[in-house]
Protein backbone atom coordinates (compact mmCIF):
# COMPACT_ATOMS: atom_id res chain seq x y z
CA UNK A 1 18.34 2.43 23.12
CA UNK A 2 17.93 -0.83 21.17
CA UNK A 3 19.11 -1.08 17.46
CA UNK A 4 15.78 -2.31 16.77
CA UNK A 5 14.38 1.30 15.81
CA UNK A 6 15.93 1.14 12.63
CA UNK A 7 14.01 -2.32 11.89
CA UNK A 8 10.56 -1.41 10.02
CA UNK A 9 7.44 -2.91 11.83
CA UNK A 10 6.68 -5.65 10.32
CA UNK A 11 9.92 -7.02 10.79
CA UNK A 12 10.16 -6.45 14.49
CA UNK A 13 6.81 -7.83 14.88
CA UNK A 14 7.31 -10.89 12.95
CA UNK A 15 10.56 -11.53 14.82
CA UNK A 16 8.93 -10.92 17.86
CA UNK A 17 5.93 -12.77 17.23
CA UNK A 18 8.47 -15.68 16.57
CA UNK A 19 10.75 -15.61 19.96
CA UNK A 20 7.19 -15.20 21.85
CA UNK A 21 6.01 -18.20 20.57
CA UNK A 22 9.05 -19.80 20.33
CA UNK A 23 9.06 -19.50 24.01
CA UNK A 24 5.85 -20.34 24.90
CA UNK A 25 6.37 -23.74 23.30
CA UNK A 26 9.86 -24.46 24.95
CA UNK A 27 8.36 -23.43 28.39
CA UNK A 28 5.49 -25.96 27.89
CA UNK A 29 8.26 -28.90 26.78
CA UNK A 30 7.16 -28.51 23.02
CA UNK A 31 10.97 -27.81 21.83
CA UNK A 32 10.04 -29.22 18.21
CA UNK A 33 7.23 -26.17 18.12
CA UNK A 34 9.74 -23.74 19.55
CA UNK A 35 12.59 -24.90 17.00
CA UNK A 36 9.97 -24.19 14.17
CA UNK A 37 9.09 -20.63 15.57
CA UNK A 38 12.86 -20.46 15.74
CA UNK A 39 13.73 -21.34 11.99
CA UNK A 40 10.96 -18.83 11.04
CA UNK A 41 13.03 -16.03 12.65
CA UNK A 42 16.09 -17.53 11.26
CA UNK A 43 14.44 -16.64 7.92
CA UNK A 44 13.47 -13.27 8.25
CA UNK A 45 16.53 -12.31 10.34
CA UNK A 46 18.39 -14.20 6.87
CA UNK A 47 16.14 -11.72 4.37
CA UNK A 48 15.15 -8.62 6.53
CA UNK A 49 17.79 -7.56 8.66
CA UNK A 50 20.61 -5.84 7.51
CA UNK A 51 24.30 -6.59 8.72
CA UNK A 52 24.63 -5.35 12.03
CA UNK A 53 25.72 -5.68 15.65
CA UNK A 54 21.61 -6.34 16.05
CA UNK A 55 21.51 -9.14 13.65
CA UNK A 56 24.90 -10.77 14.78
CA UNK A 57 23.43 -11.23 18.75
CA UNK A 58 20.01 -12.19 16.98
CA UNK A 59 21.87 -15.15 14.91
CA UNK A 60 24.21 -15.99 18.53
CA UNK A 61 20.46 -16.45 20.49
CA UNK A 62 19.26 -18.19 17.42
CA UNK A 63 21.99 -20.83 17.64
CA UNK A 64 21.87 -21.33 21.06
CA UNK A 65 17.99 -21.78 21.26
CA UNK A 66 19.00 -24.89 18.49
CA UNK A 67 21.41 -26.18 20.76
CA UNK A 68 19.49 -25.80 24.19
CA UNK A 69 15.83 -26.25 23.48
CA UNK A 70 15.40 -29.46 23.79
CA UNK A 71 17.79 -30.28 26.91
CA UNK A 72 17.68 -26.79 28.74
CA UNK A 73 14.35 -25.15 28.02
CA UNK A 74 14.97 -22.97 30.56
CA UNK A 75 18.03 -21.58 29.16
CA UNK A 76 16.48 -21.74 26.01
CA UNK A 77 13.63 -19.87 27.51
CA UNK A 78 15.75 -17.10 28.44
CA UNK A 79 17.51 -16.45 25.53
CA UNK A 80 14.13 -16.26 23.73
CA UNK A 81 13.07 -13.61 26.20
CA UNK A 82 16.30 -11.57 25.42
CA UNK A 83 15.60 -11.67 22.14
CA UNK A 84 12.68 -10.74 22.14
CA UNK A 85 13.24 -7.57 24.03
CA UNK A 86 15.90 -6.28 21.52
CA UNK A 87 13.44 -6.04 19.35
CA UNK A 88 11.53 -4.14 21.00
CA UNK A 89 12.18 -0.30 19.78
């Protein structure tokens, strides 16, 4: 069961919406896109989400997208994915 339940919709979607795309760009070599879909979800996971073991891996993945996007889209890639499906209620 993911922590993401108690998230209301339009948070999870936006966040969601925002690793997806995130990881679309860094899988096609765009990591500049990817780092913008990134800061977006930085945002709302800096206004929306309550403390929480949720938000703490959220901000880990969010820092290491920063640090690998551009030099190890694939990592990066996969840390969007996981992300993405913690969202997920």
């Amino acid at each position: 069961m993911s922590d993401a339940i108690d998230l209301p919709a339009r948070v999870r979607e936006s966040l969601e919406a925002s690793f997806d795309d995130a990881r679309t760009a860094v899988r096609a070599g765009d990591a500049e896109t990817a780092l913008e879909h990134v800061e977006t979800a930085s945002r709302v996971l800096g206004h929306k989400v309550p403390p929480s073991p949720l938000k703490e891996k959220l901000k880990h993945g969010v820092t290491a997208v920063e640090r690998t996007a551009a030099d190890e889209p694939l990592v990066a890639s996969e840390y969007l994915r996981l992300m993405s499906q913690l969202v997920r209620p």
